[in-house]
N, C-alpha and C. Protein backbone atom coordinates (compact mmCIF):
# COMPACT_ATOMS: atom_id res chain seq x y z
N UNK A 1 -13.96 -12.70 26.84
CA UNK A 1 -12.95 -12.02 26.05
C UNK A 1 -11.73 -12.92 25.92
N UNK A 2 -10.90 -12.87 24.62
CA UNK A 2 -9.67 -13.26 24.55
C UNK A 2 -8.71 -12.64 25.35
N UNK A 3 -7.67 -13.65 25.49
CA UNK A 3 -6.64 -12.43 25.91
C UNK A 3 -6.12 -11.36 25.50
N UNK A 4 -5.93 -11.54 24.00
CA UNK A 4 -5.39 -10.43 23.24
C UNK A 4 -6.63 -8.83 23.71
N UNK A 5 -8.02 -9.43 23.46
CA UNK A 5 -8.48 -8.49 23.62
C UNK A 5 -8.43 -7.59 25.34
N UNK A 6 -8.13 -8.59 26.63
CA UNK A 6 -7.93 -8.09 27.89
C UNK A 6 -6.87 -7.63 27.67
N UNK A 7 -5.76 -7.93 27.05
CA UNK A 7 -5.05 -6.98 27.35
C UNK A 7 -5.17 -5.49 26.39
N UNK A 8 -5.90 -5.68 25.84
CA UNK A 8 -5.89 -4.07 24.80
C UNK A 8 -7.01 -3.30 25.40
N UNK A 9 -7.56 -4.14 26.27
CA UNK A 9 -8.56 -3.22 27.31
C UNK A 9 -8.05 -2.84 28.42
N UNK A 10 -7.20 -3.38 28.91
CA UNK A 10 -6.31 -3.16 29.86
C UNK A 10 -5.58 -1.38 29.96
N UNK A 11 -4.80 -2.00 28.44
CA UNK A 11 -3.93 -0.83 28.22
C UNK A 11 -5.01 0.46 27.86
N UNK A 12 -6.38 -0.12 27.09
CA UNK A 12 -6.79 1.35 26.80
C UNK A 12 -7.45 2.18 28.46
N UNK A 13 -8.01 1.61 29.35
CA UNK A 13 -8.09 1.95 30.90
C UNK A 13 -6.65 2.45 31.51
N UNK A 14 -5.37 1.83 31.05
CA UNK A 14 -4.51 2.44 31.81
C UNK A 14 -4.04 3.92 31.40
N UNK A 15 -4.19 3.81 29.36
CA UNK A 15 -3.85 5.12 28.77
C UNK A 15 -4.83 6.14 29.30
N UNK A 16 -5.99 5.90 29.82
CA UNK A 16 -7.22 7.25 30.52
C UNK A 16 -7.00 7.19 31.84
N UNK A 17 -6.74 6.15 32.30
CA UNK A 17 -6.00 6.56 33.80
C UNK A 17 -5.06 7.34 34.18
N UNK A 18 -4.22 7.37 32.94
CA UNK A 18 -3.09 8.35 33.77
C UNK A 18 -3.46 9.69 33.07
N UNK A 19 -4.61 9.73 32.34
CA UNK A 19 -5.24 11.29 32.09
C UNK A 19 -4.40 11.95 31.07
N UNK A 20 -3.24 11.43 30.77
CA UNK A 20 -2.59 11.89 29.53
C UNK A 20 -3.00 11.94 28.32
N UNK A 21 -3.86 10.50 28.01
CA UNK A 21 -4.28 10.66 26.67
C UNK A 21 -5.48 9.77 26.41
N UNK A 22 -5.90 10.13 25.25
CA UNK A 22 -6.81 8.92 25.35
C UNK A 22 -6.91 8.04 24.10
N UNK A 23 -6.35 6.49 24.00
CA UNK A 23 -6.41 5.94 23.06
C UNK A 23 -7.63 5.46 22.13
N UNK A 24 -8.08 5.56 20.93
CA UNK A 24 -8.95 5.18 20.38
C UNK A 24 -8.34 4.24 19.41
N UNK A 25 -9.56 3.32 19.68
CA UNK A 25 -9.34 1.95 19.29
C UNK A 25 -9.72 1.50 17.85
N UNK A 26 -9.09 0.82 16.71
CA UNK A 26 -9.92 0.64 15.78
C UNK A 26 -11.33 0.60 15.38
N UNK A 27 -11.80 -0.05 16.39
CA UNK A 27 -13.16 -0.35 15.99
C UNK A 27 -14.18 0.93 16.77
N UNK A 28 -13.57 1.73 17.26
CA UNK A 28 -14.00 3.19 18.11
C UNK A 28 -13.72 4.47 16.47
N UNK A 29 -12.84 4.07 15.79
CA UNK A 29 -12.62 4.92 15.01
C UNK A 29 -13.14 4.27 13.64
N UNK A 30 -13.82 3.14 13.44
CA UNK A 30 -14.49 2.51 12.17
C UNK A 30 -13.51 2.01 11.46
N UNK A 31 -12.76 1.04 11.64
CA UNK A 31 -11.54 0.71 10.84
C UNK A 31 -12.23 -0.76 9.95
N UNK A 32 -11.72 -0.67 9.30
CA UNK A 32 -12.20 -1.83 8.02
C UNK A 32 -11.65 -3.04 9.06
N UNK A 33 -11.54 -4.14 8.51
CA UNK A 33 -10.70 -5.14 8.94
C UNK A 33 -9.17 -5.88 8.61
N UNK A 34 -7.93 -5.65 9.06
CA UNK A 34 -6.51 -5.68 8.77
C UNK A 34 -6.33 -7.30 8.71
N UNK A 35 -5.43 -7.27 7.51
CA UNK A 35 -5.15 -8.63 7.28
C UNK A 35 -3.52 -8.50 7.44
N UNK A 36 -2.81 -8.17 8.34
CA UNK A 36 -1.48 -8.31 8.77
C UNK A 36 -1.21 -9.30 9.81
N UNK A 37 0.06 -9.78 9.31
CA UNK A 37 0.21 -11.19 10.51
C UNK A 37 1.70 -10.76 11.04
N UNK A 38 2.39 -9.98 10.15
CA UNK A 38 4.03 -9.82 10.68
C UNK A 38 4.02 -9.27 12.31
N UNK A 39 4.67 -9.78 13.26
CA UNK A 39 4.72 -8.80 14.63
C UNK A 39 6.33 -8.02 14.38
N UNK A 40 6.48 -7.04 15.22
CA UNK A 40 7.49 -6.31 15.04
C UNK A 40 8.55 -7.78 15.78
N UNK A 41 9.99 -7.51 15.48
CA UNK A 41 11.19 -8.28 16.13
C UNK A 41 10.48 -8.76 17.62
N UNK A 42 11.23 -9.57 18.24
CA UNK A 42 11.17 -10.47 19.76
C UNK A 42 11.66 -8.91 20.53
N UNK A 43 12.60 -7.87 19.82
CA UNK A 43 13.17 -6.83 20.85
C UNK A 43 12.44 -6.02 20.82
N UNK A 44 12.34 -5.17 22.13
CA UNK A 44 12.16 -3.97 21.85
C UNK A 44 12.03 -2.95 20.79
N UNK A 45 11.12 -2.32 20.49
CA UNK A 45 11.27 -1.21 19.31
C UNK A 45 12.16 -0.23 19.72
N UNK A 46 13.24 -0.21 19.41
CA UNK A 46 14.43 1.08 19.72
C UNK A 46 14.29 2.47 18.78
N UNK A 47 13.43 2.39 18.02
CA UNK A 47 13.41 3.39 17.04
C UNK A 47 11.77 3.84 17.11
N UNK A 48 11.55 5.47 17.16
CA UNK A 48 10.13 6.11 16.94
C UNK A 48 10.48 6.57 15.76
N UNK A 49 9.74 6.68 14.44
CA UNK A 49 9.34 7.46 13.50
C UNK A 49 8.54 8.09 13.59
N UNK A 50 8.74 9.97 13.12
CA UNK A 50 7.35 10.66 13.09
C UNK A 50 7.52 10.85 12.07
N UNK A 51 5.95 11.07 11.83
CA UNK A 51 5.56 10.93 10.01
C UNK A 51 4.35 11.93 10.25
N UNK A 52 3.82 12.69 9.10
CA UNK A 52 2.35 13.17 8.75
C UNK A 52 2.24 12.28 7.96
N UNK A 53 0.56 12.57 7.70
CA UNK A 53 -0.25 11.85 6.81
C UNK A 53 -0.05 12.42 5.10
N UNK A 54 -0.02 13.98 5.75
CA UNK A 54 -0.24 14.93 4.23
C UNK A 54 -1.83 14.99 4.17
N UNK A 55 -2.31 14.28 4.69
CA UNK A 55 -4.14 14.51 4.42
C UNK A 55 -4.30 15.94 4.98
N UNK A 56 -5.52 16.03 5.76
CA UNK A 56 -6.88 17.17 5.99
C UNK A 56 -6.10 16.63 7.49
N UNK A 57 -6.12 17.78 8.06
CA UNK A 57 -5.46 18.14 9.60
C UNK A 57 -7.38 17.89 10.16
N UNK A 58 -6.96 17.52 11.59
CA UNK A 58 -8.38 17.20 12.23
C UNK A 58 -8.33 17.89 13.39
N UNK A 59 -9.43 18.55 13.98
CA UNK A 59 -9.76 19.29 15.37
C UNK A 59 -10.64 18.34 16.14
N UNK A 60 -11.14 17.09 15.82
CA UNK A 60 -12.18 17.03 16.73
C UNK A 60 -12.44 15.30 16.47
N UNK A 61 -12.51 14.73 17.15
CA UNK A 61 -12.79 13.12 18.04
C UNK A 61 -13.21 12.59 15.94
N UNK A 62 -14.73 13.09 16.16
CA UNK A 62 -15.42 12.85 14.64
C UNK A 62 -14.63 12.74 13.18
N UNK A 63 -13.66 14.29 12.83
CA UNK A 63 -13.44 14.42 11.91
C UNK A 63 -11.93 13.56 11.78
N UNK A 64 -11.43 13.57 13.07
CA UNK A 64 -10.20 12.48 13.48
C UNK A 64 -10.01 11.14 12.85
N UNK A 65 -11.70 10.88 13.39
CA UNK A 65 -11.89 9.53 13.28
C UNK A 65 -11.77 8.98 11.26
N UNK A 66 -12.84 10.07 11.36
CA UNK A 66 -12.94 10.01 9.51
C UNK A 66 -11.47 10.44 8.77
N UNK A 67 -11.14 10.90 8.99
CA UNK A 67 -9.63 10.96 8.46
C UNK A 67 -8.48 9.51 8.83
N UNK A 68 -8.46 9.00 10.01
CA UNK A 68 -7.66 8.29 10.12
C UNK A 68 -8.47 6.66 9.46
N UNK A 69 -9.57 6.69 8.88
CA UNK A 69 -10.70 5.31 8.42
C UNK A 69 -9.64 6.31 6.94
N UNK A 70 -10.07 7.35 6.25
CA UNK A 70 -9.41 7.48 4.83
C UNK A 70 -8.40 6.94 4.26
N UNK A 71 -7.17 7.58 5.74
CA UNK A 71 -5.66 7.09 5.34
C UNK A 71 -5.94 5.25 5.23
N UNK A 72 -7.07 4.57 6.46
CA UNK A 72 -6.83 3.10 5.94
C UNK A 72 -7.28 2.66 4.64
N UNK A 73 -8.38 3.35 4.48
CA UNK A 73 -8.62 3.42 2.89
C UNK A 73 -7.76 3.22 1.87
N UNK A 74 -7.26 4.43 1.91
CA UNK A 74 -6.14 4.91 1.01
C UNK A 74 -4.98 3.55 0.97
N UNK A 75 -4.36 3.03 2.14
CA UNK A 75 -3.70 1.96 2.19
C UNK A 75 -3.96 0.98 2.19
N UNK A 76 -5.37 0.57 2.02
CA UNK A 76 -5.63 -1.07 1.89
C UNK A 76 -6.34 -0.39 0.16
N UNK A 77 -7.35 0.68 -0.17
CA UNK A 77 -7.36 0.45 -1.37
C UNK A 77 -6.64 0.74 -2.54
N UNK A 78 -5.76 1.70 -2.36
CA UNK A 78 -4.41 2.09 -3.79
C UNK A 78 -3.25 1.70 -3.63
N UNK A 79 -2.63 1.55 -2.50
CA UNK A 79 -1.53 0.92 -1.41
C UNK A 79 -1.52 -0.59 -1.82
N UNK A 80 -2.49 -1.22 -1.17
CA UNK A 80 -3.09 -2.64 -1.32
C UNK A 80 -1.73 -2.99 -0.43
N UNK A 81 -1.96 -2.37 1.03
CA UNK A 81 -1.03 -3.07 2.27
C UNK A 81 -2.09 -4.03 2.56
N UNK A 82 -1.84 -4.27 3.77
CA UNK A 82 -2.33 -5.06 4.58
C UNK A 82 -3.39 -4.66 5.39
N UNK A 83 -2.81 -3.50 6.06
CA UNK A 83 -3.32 -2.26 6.77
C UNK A 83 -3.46 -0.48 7.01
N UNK A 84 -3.68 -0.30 7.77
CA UNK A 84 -2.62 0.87 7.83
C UNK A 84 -1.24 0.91 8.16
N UNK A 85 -0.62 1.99 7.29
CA UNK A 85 0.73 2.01 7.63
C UNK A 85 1.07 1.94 9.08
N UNK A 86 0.65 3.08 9.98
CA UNK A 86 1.10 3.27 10.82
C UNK A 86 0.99 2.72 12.24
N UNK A 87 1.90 2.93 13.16
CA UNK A 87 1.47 2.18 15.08
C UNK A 87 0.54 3.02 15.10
N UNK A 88 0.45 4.35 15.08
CA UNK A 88 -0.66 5.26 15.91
C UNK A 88 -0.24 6.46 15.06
N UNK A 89 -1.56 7.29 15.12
CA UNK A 89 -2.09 8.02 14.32
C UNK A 89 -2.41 9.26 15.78
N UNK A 90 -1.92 10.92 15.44
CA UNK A 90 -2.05 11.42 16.62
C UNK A 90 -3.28 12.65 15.77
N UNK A 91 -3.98 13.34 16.17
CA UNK A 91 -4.85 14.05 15.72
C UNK A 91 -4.72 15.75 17.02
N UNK A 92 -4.87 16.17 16.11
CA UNK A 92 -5.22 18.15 16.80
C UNK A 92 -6.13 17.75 18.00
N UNK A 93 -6.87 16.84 17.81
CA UNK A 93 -7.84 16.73 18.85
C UNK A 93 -7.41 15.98 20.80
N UNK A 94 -6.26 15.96 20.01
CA UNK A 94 -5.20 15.42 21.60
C UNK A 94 -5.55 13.80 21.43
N UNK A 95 -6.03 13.10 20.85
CA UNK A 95 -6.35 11.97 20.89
C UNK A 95 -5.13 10.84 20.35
N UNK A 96 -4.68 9.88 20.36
CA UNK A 96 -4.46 8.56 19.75
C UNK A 96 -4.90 7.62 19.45
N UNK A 97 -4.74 7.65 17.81
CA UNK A 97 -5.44 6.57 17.25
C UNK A 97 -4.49 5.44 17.37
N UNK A 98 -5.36 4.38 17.24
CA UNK A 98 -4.36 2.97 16.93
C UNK A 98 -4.08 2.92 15.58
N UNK A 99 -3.80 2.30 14.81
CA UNK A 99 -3.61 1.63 13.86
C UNK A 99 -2.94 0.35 13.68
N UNK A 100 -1.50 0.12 13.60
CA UNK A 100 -1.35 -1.07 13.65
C UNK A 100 -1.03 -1.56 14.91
N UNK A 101 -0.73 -0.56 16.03
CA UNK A 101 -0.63 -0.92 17.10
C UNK A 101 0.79 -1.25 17.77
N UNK A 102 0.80 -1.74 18.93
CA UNK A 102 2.06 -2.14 19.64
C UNK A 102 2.97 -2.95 19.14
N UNK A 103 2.34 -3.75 19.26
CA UNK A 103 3.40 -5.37 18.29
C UNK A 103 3.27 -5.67 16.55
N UNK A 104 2.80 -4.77 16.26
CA UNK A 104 2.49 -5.01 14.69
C UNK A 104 3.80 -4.54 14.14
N UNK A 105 4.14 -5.07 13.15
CA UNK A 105 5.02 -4.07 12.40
C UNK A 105 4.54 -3.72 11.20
N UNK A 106 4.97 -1.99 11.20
CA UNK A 106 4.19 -1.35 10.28
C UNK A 106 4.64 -1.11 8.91
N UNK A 107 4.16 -0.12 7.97
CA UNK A 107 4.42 -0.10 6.66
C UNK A 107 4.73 1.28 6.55
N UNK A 108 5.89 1.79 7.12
CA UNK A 108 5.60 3.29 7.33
C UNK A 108 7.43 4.10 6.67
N UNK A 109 7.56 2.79 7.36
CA UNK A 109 9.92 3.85 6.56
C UNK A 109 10.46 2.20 6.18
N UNK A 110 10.90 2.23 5.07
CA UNK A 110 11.42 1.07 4.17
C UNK A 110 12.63 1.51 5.20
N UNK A 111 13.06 -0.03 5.83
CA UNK A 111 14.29 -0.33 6.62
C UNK A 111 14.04 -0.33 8.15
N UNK A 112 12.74 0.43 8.62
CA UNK A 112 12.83 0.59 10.12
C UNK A 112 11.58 -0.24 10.70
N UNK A 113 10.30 -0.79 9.71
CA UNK A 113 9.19 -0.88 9.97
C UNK A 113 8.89 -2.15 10.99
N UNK A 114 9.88 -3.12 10.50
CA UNK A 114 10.09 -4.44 11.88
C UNK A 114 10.49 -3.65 13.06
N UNK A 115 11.67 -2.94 13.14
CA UNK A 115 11.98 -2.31 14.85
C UNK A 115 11.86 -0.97 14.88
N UNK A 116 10.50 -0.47 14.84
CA UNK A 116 10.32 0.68 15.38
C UNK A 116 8.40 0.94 15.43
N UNK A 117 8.73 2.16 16.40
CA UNK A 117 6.92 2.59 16.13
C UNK A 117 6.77 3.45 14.97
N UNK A 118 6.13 3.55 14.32
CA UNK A 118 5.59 4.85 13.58
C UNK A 118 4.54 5.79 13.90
N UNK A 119 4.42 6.62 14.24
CA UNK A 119 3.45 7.41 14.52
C UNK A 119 3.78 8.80 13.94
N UNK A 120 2.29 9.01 13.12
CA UNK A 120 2.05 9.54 12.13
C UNK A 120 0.93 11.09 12.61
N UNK A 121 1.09 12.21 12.79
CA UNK A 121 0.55 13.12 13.10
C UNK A 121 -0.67 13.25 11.40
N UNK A 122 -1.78 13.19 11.85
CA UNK A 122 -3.11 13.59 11.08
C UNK A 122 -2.86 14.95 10.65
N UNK A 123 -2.82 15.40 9.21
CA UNK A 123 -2.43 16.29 8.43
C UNK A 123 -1.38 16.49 7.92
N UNK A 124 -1.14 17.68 7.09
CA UNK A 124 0.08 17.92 6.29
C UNK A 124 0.29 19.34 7.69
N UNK A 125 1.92 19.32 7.74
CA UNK A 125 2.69 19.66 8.39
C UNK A 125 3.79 20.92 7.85
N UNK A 126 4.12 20.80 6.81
CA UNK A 126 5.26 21.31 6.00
C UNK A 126 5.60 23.00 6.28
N UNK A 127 3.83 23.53 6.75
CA UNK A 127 4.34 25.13 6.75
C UNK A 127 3.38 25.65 8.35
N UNK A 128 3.33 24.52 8.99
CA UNK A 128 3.02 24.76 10.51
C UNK A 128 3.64 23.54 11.36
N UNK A 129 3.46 23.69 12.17
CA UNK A 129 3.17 22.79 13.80
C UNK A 129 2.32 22.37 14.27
N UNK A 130 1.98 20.96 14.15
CA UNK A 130 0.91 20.85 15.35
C UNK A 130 0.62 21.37 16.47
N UNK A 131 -0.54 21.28 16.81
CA UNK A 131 -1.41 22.19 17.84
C UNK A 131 -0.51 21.45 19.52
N UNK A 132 -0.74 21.97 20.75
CA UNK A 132 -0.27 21.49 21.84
C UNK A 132 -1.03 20.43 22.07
N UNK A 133 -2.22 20.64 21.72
CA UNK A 133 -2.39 18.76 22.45
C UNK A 133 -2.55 17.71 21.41
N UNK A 134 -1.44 17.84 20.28
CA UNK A 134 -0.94 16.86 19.65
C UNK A 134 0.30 16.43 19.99
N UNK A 135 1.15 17.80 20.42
CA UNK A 135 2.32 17.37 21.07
C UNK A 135 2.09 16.75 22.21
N UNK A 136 1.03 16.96 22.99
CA UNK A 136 0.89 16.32 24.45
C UNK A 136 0.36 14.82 24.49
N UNK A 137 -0.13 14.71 23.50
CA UNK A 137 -0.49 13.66 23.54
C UNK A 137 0.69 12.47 22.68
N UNK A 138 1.74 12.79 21.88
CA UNK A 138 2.69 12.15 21.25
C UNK A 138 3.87 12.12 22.47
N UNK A 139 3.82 12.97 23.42
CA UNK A 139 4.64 12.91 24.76
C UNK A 139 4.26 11.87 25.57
N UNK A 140 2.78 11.99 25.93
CA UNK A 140 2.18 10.84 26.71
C UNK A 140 2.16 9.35 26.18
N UNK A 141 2.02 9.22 24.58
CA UNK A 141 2.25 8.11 23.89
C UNK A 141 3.64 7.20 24.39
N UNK A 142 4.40 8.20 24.08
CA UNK A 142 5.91 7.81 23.87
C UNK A 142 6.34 7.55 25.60
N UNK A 143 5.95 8.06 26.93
CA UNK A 143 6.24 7.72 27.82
C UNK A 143 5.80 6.60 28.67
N UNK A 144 4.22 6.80 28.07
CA UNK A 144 3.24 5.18 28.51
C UNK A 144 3.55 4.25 27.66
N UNK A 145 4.49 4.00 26.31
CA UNK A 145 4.73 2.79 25.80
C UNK A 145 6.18 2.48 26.60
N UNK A 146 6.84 3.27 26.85
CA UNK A 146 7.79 2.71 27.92
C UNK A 146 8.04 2.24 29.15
N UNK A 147 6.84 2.81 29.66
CA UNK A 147 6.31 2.50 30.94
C UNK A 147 5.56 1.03 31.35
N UNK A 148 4.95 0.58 29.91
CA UNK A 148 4.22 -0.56 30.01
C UNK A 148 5.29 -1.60 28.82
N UNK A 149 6.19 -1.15 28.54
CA UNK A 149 7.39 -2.07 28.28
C UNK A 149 7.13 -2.53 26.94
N UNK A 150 6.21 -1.40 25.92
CA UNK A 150 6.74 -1.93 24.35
C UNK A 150 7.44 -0.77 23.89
N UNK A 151 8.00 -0.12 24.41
CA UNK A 151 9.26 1.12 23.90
C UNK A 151 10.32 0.57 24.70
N UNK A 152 11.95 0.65 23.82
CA UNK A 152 12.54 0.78 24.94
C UNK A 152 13.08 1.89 25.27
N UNK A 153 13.47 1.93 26.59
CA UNK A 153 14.22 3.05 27.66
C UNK A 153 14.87 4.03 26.86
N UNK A 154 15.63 3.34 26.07
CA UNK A 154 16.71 4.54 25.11
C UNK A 154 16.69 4.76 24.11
N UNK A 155 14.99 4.63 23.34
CA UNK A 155 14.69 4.84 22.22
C UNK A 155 15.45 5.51 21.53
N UNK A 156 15.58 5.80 20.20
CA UNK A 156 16.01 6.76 19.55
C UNK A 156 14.57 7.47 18.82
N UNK A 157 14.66 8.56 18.62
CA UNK A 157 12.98 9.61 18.07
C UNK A 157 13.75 10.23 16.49
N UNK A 158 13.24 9.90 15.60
CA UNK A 158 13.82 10.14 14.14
C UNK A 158 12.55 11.17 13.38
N UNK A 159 12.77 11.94 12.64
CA UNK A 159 11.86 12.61 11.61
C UNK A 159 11.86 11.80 10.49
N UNK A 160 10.72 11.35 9.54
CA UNK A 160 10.78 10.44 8.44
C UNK A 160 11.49 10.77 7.62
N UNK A 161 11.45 12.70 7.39
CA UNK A 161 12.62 12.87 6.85
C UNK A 161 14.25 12.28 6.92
N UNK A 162 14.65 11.92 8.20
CA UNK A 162 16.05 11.44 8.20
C UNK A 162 16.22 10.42 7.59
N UNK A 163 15.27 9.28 7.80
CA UNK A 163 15.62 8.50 7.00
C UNK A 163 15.13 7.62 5.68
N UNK A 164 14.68 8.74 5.09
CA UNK A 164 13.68 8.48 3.55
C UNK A 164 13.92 9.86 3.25
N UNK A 165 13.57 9.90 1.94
CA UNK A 165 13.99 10.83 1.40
C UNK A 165 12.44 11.76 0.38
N UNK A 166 11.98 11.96 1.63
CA UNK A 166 10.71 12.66 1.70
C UNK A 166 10.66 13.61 2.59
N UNK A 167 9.62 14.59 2.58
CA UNK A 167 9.28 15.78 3.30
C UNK A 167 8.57 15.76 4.85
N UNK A 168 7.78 14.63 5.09
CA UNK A 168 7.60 14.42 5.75
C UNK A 168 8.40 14.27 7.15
N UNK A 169 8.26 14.88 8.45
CA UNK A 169 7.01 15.21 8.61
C UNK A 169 6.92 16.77 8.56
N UNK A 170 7.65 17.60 7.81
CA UNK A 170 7.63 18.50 7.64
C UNK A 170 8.84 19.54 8.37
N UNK A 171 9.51 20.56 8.04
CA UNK A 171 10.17 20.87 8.81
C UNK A 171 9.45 21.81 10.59
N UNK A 172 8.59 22.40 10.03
CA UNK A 172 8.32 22.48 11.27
C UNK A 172 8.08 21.76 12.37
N UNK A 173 8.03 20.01 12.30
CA UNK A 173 7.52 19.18 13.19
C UNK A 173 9.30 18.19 13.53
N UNK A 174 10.17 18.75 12.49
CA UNK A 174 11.55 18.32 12.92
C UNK A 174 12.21 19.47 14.06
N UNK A 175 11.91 20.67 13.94
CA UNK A 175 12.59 21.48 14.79
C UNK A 175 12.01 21.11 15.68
N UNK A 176 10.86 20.71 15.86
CA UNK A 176 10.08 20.32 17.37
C UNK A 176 11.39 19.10 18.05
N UNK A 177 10.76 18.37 16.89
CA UNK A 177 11.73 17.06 18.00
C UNK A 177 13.21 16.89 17.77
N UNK A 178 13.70 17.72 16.97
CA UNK A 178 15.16 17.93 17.07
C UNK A 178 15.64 18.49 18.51
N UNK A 179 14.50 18.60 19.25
CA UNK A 179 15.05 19.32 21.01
C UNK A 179 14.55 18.11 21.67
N UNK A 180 14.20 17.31 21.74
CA UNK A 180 13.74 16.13 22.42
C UNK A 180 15.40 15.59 22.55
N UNK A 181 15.37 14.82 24.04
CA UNK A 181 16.63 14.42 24.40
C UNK A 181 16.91 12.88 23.71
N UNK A 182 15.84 11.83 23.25
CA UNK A 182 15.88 11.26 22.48
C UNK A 182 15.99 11.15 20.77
N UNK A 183 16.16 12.60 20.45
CA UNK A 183 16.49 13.25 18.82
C UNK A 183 17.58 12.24 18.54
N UNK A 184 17.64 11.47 17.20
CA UNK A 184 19.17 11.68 16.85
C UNK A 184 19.00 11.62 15.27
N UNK A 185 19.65 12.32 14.44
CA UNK A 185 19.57 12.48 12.73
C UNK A 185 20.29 10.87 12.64
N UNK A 186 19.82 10.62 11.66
CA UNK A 186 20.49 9.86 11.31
C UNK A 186 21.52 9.99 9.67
C-alpha cells in the first residue's frame, strides 16, 4: 500500500473503532474516478458547511450508496467538476460517505470551499429533519475530524443557507444547528 492509502485505512479502522460511525469509502460506495488536484489551504479548515443534496433521502447502506454515486454523476456529468462537490455525504442510514474527503477542497459554497468541510446530508430537507442517526453520525464526524487534527478546535458550523443565497439545507436542518455551540450566522 501507499501511504496515502495507510493512512485512509487507518482513519477508516479508527472511525469504527470508536463505534460512532462508520465511514464509507469511495470505492465501497462505487464512485467513478475524481480528477481533482486542489488540497484545501496548509491551515486548518475553520469553517463546516451543511448542505442537502435536494435528491431522494436514503434509509439504508445500498440505496445510500446509489444516491451518493448519482450526486457524483450529476457533478462530474452536467456540473463537469472535477468531482463531487462535497467532504462527506451523511445518509438516514447513520453512515458517512466520503467524497472529496479531508484535504480536498471542495465545490460546495463559492468563497468557503479552500477552508472549510462541506458536508452534505443525502436528501431534500426543506419540510423535515433528518432522522437521529444522521444527526449522530454528523456529531461523530465533526468530533473525530478534530480529534485526528483535520478540523480545527474552534470551528465555526454554518447552514449553506448563511452564506449563499439558497435554501439549502433547509430550515428545519438550520434550527438544528443553530443550537450547536459552534453555530455562528454569518
Amino acid at each position: 500500500m501507499v501511504k496515502a492509502e495507510i493512512s485512509l485505512f487507518l482513519l477508516c479502522a479508527l472511525s469504527q473503532a470508536t463505534g460512532c460511525f462508520q465511514l464509507i469509502t469511495p470505492s465501497k460506495w462505487g464512485a467513478r474516478p475524481a480528477n481533482c488536484s486542489a488540497p484545501l489551504k496548509d491551515i486548518l479548515p475553520e469553517n463546516v458547511v451543511i448542505i442537502h443534496t435536494a435528491g431522494t433521502p436514503c434509509q439504508t447502506k445500498e440505496e445510500c450508496s446509489r444516491e451518493t454515486k448519482n450526486v457524483q454523476d450529476y457533478h462530474l456529468g452536467i456540473k463537469r467538476w472535477c468531482d463531487i462537490a462535497y467532504n462527506f455525504l451523511i445518509g438516514e442510514d447513520g453512515n458517512v460517505y466520503e467524497g472529496r474527503g479531508w484535504r480536498a477542497e471542495g465545490a460546495h459554497t463559492l468563497g468557503y470551499n479552500d477552508l472549510s468541510l462541506g458536508i452534505a446530508f443525502i436528501g431534500l430537507f426543506t419540510d423535515r429533519s433528518p432522522n437521529e442517526a444522521a444527526w449522530k453520525a454528523l456529531k461523530c464526524l465533526l468530533d473525530f475530524s478534530v480529534k485526528i487534527g483535520y478540523l480545527h478546535p474552534d470551528y465555526l458550523l454554518m447552514a449553506h443557507s448563511d452564506v449563499s443565497n439558497i435554501i439549502s439545507p433547509g430550515d428545519p436542518v438550520r434550527q438544528v444547528i443553530s443550537k450547536w455551540p459552534h453555530y455562528k450566522h454569518q
